[in-house]
PDB file of N, CA and C in Angstrom:
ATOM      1  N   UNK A   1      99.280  98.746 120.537  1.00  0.00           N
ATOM      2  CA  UNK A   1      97.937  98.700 120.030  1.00  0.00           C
ATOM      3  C   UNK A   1      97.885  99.468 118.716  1.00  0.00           C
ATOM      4  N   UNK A   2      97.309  99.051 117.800  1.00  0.00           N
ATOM      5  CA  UNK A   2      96.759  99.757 116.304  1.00  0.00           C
ATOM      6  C   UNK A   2      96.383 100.715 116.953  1.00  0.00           C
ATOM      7  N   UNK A   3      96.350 102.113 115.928  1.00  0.00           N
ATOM      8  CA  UNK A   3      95.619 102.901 116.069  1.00  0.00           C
ATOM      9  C   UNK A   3      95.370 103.504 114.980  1.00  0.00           C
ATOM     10  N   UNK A   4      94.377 104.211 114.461  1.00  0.00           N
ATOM     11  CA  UNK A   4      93.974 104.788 113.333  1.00  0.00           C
ATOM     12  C   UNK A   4      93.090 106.281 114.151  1.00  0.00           C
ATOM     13  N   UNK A   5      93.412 107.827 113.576  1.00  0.00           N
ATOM     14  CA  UNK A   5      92.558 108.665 113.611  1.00  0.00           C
ATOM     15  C   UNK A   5      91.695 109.337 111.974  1.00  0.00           C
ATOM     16  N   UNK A   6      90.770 109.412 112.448  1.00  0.00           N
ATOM     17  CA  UNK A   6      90.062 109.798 111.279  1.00  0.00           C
ATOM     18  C   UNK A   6      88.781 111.458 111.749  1.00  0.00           C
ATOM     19  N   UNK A   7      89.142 111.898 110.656  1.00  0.00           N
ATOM     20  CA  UNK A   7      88.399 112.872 111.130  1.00  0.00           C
ATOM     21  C   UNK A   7      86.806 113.068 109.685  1.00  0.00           C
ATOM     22  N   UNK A   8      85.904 113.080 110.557  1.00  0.00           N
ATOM     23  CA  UNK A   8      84.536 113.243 109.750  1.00  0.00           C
ATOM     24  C   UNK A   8      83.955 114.386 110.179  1.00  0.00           C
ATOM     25  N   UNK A   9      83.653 115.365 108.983  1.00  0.00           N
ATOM     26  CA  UNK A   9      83.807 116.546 109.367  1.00  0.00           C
ATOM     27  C   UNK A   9      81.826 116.717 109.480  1.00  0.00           C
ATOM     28  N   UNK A  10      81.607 118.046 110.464  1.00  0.00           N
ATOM     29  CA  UNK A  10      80.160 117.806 110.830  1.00  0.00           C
ATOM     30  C   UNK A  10      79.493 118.017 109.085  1.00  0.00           C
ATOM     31  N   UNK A  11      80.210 118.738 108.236  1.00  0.00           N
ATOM     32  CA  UNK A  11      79.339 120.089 107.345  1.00  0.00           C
ATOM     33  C   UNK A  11      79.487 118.992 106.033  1.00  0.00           C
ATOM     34  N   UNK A  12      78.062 118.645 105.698  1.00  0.00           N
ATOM     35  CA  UNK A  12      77.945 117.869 104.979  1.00  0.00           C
ATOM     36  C   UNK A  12      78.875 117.911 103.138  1.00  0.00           C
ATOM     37  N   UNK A  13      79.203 117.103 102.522  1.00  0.00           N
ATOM     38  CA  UNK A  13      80.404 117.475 101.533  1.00  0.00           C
ATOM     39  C   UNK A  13      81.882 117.460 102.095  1.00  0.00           C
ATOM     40  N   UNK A  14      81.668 118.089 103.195  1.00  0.00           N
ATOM     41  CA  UNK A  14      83.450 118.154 103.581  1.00  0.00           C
ATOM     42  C   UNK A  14      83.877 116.968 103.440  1.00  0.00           C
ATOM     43  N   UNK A  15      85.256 116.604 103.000  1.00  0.00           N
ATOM     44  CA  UNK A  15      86.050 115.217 102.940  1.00  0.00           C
ATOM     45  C   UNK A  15      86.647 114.774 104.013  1.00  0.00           C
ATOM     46  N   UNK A  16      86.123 113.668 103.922  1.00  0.00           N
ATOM     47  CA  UNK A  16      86.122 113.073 105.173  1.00  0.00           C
ATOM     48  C   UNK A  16      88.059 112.299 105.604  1.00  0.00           C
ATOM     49  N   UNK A  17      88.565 112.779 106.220  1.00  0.00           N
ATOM     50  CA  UNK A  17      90.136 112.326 106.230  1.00  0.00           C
ATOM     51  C   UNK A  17      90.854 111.283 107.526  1.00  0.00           C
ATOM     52  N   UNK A  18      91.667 110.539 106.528  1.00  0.00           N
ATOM     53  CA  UNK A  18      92.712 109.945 107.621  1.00  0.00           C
ATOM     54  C   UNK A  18      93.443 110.425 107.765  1.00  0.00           C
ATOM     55  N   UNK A  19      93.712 110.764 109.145  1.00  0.00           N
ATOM     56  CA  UNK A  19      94.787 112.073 109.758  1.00  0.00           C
ATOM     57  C   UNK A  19      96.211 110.922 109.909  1.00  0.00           C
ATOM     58  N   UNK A  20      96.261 109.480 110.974  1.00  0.00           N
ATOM     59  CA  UNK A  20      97.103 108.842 111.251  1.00  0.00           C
ATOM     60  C   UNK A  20      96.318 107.659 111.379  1.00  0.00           C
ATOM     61  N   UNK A  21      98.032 107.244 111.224  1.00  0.00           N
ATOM     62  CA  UNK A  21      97.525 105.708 111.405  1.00  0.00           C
ATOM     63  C   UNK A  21      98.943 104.854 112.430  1.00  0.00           C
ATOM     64  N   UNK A  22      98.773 103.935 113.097  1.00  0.00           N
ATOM     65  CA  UNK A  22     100.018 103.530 113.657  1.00  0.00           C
ATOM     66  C   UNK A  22      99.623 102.297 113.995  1.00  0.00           C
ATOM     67  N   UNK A  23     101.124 101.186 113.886  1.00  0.00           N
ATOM     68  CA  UNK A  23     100.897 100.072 113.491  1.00  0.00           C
ATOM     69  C   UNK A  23     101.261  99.418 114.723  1.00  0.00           C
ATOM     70  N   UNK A  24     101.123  98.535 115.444  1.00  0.00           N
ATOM     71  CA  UNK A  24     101.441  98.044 116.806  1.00  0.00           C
ATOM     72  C   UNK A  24     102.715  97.273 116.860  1.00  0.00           C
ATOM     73  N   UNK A  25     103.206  96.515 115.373  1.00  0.00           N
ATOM     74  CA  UNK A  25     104.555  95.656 115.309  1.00  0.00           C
ATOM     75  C   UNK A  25     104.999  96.209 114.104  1.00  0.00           C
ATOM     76  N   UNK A  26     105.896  97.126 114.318  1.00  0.00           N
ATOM     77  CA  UNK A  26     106.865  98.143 113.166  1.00  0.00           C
ATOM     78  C   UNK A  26     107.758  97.171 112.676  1.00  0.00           C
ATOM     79  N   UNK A  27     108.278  96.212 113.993  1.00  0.00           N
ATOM     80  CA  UNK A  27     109.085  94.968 113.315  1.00  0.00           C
ATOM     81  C   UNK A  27     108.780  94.127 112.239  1.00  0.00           C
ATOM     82  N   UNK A  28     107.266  93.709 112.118  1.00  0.00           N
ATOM     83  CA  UNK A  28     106.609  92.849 111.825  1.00  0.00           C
ATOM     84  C   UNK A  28     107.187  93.055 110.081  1.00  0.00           C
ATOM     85  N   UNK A  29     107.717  92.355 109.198  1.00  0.00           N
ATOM     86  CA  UNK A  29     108.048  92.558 107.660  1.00  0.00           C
ATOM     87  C   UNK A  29     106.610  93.432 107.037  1.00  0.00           C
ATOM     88  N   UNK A  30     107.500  94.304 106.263  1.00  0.00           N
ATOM     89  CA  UNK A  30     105.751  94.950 105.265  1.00  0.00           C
ATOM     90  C   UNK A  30     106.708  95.546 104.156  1.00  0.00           C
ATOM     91  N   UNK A  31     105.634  95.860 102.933  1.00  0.00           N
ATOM     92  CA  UNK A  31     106.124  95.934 101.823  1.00  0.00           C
ATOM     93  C   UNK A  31     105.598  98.062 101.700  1.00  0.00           C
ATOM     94  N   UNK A  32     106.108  98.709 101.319  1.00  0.00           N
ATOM     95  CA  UNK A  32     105.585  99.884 101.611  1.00  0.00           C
ATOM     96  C   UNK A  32     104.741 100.316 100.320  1.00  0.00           C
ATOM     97  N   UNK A  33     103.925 101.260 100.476  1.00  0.00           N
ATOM     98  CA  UNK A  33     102.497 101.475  99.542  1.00  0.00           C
ATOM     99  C   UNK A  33     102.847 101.527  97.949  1.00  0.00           C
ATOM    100  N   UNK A  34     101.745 100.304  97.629  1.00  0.00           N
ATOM    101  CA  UNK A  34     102.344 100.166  96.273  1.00  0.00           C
ATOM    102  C   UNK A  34     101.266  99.682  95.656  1.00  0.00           C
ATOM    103  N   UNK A  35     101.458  99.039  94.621  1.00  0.00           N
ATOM    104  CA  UNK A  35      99.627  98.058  93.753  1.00  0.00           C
ATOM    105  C   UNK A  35     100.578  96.583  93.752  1.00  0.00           C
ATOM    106  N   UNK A  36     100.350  96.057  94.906  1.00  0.00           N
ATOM    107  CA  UNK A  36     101.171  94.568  95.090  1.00  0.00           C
ATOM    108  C   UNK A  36     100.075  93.793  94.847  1.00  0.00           C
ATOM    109  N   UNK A  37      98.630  93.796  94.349  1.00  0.00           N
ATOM    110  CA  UNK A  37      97.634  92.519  94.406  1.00  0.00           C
ATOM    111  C   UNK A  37      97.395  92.498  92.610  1.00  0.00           C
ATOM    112  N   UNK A  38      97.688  91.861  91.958  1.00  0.00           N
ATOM    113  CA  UNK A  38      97.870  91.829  90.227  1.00  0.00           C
ATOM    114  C   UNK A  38      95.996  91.485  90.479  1.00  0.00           C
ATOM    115  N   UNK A  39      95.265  91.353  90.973  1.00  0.00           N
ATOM    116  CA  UNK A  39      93.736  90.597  90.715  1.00  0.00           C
ATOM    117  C   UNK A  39      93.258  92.009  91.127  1.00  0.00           C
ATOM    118  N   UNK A  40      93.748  92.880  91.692  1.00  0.00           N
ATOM    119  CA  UNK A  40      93.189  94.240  92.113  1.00  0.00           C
ATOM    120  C   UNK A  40      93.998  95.456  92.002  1.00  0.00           C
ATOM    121  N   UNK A  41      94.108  95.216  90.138  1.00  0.00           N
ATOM    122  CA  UNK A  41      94.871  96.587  89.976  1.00  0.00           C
ATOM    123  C   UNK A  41      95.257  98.047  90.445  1.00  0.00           C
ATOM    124  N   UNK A  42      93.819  98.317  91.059  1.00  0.00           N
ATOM    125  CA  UNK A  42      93.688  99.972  91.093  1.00  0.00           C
ATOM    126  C   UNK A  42      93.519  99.979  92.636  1.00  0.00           C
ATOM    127  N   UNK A  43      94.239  98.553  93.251  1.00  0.00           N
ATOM    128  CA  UNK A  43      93.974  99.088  94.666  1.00  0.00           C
ATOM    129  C   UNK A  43      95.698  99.078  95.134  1.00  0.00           C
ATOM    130  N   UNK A  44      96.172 100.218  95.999  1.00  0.00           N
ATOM    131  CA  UNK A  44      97.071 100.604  96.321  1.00  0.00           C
ATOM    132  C   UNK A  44      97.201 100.191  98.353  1.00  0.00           C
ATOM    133  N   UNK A  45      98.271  99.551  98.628  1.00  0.00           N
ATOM    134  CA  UNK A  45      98.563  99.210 100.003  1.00  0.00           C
ATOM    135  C   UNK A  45      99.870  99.050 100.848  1.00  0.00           C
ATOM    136  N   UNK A  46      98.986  98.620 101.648  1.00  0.00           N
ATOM    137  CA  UNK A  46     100.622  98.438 102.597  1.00  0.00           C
ATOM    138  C   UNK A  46     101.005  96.371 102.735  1.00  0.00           C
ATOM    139  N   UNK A  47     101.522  96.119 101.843  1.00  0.00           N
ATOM    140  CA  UNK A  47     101.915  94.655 101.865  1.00  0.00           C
ATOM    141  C   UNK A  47     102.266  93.806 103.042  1.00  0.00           C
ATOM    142  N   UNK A  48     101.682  92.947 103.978  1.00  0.00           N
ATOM    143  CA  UNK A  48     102.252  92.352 104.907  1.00  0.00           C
ATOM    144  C   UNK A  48     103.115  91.724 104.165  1.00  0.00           C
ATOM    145  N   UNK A  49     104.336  90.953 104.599  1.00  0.00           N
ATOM    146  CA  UNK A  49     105.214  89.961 103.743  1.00  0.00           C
ATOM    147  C   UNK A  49     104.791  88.493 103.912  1.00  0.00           C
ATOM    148  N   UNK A  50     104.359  88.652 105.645  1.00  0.00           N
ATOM    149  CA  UNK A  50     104.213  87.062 105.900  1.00  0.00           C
ATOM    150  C   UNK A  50     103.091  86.219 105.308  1.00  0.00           C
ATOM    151  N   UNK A  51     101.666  87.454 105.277  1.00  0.00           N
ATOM    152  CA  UNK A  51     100.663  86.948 104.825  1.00  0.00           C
ATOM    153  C   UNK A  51     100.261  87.115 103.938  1.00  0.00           C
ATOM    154  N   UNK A  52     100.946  88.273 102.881  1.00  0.00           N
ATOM    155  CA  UNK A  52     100.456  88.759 101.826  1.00  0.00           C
ATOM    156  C   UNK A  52      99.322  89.587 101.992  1.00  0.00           C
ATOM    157  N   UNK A  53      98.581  89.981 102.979  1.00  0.00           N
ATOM    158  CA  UNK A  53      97.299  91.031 102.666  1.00  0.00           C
ATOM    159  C   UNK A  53      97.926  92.526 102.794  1.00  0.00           C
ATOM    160  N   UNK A  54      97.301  92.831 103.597  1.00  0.00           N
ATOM    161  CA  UNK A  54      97.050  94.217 103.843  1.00  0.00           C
ATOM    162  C   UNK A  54      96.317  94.848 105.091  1.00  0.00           C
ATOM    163  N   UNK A  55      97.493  95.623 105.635  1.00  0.00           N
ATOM    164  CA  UNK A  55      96.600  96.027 107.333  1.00  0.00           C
ATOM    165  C   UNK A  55      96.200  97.428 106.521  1.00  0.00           C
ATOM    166  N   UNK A  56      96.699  98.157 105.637  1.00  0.00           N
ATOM    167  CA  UNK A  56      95.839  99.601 105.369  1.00  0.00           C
ATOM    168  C   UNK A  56      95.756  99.374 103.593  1.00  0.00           C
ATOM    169  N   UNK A  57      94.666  99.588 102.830  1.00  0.00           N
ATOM    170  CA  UNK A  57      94.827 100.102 101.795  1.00  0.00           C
ATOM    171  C   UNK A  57      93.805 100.842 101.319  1.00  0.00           C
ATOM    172  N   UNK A  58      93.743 101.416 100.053  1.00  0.00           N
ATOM    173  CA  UNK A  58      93.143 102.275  99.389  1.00  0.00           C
ATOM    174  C   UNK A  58      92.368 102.271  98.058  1.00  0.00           C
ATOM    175  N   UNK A  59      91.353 102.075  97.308  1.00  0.00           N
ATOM    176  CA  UNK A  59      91.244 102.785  95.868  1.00  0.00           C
ATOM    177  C   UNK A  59      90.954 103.662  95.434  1.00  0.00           C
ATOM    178  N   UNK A  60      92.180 104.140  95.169  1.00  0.00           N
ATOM    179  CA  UNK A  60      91.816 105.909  95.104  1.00  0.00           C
ATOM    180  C   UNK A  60      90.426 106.025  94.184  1.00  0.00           C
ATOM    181  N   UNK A  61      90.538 105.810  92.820  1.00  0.00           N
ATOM    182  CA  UNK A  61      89.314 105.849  91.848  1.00  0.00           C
ATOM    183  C   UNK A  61      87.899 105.620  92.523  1.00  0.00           C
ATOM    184  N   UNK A  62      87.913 104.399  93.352  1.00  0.00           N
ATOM    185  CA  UNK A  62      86.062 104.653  93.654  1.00  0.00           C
ATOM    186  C   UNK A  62      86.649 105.243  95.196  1.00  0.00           C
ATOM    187  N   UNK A  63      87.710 105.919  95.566  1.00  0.00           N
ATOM    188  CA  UNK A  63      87.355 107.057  97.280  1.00  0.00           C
ATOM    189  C   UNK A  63      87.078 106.115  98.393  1.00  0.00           C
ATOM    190  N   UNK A  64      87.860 104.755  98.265  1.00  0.00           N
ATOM    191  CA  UNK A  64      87.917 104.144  99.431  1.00  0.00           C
ATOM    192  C   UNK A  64      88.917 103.763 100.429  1.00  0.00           C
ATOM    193  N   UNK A  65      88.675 104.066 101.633  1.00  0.00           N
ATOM    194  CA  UNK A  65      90.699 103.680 102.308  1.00  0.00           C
ATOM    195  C   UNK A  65      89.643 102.208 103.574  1.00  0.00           C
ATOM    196  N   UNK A  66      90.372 101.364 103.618  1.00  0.00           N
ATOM    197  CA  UNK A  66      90.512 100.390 104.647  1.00  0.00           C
ATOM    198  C   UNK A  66      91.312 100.500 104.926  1.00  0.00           C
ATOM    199  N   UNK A  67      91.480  99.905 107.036  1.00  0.00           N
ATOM    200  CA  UNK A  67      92.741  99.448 107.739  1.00  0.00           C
ATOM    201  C   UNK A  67      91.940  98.779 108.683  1.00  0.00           C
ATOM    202  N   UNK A  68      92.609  97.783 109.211  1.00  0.00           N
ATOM    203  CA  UNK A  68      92.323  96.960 110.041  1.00  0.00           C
ATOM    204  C   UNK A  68      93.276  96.807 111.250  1.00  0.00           C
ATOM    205  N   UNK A  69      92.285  97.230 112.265  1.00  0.00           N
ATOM    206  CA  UNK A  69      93.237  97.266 113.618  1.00  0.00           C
ATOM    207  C   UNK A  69      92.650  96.034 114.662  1.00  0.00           C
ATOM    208  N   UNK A  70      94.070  95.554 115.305  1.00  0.00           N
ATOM    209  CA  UNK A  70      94.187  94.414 116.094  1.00  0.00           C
ATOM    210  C   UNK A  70      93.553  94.359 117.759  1.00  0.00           C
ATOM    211  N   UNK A  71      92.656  94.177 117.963  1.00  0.00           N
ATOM    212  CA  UNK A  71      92.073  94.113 119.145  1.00  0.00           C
ATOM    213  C   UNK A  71      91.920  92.824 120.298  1.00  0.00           C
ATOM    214  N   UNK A  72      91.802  92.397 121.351  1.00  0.00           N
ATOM    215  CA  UNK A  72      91.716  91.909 122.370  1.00  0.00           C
ATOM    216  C   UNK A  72      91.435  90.614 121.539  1.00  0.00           C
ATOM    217  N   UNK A  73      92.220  89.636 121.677  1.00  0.00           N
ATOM    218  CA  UNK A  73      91.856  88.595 120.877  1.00  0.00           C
ATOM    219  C   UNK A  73      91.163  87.930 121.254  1.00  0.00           C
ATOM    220  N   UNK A  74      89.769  87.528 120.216  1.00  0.00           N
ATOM    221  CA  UNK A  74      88.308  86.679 120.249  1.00  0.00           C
ATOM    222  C   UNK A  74      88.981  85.887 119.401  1.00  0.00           C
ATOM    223  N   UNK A  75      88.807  84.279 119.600  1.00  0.00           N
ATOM    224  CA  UNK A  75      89.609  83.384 118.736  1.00  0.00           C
ATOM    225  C   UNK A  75      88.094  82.640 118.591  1.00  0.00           C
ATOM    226  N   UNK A  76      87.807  82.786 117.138  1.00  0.00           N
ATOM    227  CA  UNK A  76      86.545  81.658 117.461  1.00  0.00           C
ATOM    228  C   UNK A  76      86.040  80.232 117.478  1.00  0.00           C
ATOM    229  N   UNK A  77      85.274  79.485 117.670  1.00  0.00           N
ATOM    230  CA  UNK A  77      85.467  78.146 117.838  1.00  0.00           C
ATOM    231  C   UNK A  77      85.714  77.163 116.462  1.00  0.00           C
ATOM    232  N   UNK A  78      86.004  76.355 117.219  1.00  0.00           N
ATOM    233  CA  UNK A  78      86.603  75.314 116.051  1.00  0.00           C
ATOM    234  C   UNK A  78      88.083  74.896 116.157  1.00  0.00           C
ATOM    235  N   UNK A  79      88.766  73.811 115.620  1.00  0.00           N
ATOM    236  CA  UNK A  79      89.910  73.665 115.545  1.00  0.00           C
ATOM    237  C   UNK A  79      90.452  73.755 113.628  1.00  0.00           C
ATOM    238  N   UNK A  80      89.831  74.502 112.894  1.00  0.00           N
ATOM    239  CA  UNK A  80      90.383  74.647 112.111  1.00  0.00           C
ATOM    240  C   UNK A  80      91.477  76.226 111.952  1.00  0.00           C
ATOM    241  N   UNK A  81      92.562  75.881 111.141  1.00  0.00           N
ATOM    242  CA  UNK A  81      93.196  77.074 111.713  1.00  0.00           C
ATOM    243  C   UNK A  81      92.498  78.457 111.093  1.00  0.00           C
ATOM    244  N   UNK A  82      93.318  79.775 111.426  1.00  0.00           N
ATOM    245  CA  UNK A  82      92.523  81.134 111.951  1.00  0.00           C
ATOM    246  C   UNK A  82      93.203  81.431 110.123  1.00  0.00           C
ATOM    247  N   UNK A  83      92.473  82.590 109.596  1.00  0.00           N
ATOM    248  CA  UNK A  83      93.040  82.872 108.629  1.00  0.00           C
ATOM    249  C   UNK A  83      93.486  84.213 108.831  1.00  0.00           C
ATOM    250  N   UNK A  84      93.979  84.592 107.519  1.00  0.00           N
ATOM    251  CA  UNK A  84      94.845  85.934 108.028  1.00  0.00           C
ATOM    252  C   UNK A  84      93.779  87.061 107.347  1.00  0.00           C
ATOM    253  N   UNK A  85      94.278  88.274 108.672  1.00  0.00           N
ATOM    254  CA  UNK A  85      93.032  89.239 108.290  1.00  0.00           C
ATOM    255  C   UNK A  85      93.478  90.041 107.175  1.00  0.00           C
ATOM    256  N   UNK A  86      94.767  90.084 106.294  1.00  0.00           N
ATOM    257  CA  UNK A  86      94.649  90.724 105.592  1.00  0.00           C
ATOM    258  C   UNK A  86      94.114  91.097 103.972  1.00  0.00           C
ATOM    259  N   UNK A  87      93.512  89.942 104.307  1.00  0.00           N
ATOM    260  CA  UNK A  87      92.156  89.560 102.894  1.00  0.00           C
ATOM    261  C   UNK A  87      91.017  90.709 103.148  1.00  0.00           C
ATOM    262  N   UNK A  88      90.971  90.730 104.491  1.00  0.00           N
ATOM    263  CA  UNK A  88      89.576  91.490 104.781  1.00  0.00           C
ATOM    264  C   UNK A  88      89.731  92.970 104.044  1.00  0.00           C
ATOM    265  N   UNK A  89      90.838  93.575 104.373  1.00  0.00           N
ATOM    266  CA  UNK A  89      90.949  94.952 104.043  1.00  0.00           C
ATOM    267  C   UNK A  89      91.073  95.065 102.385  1.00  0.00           C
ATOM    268  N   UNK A  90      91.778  94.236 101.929  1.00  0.00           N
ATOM    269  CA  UNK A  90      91.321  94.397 100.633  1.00  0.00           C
ATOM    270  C   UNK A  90      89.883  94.067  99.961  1.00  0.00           C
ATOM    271  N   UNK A  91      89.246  92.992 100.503  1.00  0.00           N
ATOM    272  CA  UNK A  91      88.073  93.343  99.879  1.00  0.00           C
ATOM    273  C   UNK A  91      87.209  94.219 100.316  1.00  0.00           C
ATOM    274  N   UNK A  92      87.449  95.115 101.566  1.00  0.00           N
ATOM    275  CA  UNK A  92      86.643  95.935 101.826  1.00  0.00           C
ATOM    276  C   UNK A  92      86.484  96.992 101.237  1.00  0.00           C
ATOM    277  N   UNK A  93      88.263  97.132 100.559  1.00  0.00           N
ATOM    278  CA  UNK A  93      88.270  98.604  99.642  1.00  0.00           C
ATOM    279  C   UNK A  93      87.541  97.985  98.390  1.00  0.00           C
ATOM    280  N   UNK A  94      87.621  96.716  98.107  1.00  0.00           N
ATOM    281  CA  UNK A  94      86.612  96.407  96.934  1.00  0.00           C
ATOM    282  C   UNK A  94      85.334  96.466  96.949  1.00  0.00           C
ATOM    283  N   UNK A  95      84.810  96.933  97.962  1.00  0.00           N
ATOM    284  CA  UNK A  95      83.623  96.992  98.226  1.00  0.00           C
ATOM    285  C   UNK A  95      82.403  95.441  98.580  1.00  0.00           C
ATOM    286  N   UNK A  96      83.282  94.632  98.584  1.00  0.00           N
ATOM    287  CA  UNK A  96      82.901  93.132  99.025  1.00  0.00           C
ATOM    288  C   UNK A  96      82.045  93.303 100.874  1.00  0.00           C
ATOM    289  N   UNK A  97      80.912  92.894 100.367  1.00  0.00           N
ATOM    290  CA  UNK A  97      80.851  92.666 102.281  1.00  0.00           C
ATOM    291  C   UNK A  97      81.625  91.704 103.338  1.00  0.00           C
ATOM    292  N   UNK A  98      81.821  92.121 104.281  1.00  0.00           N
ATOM    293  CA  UNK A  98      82.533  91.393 105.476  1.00  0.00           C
ATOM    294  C   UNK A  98      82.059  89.893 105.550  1.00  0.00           C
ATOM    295  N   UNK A  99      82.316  89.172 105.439  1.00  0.00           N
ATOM    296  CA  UNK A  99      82.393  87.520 106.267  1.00  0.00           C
ATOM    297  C   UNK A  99      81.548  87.699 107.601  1.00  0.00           C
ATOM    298  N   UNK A 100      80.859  86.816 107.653  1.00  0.00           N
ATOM    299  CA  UNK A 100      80.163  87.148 109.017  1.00  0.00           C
ATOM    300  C   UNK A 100      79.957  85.393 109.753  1.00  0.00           C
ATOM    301  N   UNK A 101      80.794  85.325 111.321  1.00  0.00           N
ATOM    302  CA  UNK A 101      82.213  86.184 111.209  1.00  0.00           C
ATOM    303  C   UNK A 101      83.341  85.288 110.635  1.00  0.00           C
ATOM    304  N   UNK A 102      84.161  86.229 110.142  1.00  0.00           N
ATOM    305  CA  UNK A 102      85.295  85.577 109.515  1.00  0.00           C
ATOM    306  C   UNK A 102      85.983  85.028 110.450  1.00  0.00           C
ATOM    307  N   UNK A 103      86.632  83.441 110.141  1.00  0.00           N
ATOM    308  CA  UNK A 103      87.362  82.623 111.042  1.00  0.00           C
ATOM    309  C   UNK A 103      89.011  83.887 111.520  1.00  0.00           C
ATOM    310  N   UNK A 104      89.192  84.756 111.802  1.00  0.00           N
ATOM    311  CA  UNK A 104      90.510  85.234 112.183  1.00  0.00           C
ATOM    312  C   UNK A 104      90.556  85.342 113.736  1.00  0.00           C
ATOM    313  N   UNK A 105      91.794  86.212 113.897  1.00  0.00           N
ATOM    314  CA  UNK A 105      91.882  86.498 115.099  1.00  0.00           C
ATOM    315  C   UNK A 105      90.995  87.867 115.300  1.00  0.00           C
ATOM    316  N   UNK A 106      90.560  88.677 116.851  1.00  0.00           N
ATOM    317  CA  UNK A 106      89.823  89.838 116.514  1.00  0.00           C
ATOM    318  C   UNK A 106      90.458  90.805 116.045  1.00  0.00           C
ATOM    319  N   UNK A 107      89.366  91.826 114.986  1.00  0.00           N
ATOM    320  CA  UNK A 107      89.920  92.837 114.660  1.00  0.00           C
ATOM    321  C   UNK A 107      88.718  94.083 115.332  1.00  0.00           C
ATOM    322  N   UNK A 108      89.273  95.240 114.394  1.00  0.00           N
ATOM    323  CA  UNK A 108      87.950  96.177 114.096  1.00  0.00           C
ATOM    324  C   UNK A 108      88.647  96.601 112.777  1.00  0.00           C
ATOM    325  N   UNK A 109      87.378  96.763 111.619  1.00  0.00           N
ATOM    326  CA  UNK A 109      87.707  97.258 110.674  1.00  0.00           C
ATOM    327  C   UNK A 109      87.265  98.429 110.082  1.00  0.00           C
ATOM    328  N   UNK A 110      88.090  99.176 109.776  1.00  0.00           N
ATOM    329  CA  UNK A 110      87.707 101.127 109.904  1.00  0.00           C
ATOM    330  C   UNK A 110      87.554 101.276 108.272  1.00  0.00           C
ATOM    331  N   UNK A 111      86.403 101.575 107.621  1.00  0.00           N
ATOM    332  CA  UNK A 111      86.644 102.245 106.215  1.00  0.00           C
ATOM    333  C   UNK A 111      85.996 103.130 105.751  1.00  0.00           C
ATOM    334  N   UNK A 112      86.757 103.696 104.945  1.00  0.00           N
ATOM    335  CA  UNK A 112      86.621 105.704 104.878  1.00  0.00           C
ATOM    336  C   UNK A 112      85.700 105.627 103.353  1.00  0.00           C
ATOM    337  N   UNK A 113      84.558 106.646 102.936  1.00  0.00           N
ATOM    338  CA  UNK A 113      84.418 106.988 101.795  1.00  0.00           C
ATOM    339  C   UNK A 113      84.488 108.373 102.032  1.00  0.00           C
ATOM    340  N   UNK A 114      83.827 109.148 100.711  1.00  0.00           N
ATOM    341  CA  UNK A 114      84.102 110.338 100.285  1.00  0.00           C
ATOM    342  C   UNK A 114      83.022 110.864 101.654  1.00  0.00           C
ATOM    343  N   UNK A 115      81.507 110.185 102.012  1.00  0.00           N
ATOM    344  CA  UNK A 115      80.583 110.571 102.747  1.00  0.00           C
ATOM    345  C   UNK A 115      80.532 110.463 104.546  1.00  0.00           C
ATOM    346  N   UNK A 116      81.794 109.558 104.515  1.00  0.00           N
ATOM    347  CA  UNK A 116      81.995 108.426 106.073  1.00  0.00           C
ATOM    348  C   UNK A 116      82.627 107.660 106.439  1.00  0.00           C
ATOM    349  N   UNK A 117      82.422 107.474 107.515  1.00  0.00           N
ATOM    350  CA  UNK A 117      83.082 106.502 107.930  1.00  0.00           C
ATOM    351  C   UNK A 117      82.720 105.105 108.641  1.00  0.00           C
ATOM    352  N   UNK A 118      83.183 104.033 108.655  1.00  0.00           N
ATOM    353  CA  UNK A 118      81.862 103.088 109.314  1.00  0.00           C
ATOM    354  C   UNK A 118      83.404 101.977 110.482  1.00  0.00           C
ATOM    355  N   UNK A 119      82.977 101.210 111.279  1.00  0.00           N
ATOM    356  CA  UNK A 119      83.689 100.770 112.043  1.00  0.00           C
ATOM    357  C   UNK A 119      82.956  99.758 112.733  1.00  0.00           C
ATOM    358  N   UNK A 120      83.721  98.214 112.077  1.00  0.00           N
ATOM    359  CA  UNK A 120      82.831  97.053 112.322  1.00  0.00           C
ATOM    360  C   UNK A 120      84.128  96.065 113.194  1.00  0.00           C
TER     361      UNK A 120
END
């Protein structure tokens, strides 16, 4: 199972931190933290190989971290195929709103600012 800890501290200002993160298929190909998306310069990640997104990334400049963890799979209807979730996390660090809901498999998606944290 994904897991991500994050700590949000009570005292307002304190920075809010990702302590860990752990990935459920270590096997699975990934590219290690780098600026692999040329359309999103200043965002820094962890490269899937197969799908090209991103299960964790970051922009440091506007103080945003996404990761997307894999949960009990909700497959939703339709027979068109599922897309891959790692679009989501990058536009989340872009600050893009979520797809509602996006054709994938289920997730939950965790993202950090300087003030919080939110978990959809």
């Amino acid at each position: 199972m994904c897991t991500v800890i994050v700590h949000v501290p009570e005292t307002p200002g304190a920075p809010v931190r990702l302590l860990a993160v752990r990935d459920e298929d270590p096997a699975r190909a990934w590219d290690p933290l780098g600026a692999w998306w040329p359309e999103s310069p200043d965002v820094v990640g962890v490269r899937d190989r197969r799908a090209g997104g991103a299960w964790l990334a970051a922009d440091p400049a506007a103080g945003r971290i996404a990761v997307i963890l894999n949960r009990a799979d909700i497959v939703p209807d339709g027979d068109a195929p599922l897309e891959s979730r790692g679009r989501i996390v990058l536009d989340a660090v872009g600050g893009a709103a979520l797809e509602t809901p996006p054709h994938t498999h289920g997730f939950n998606l965790v993202e950090l600012t300087a003030t919080g944290a939110t978990v959809t």
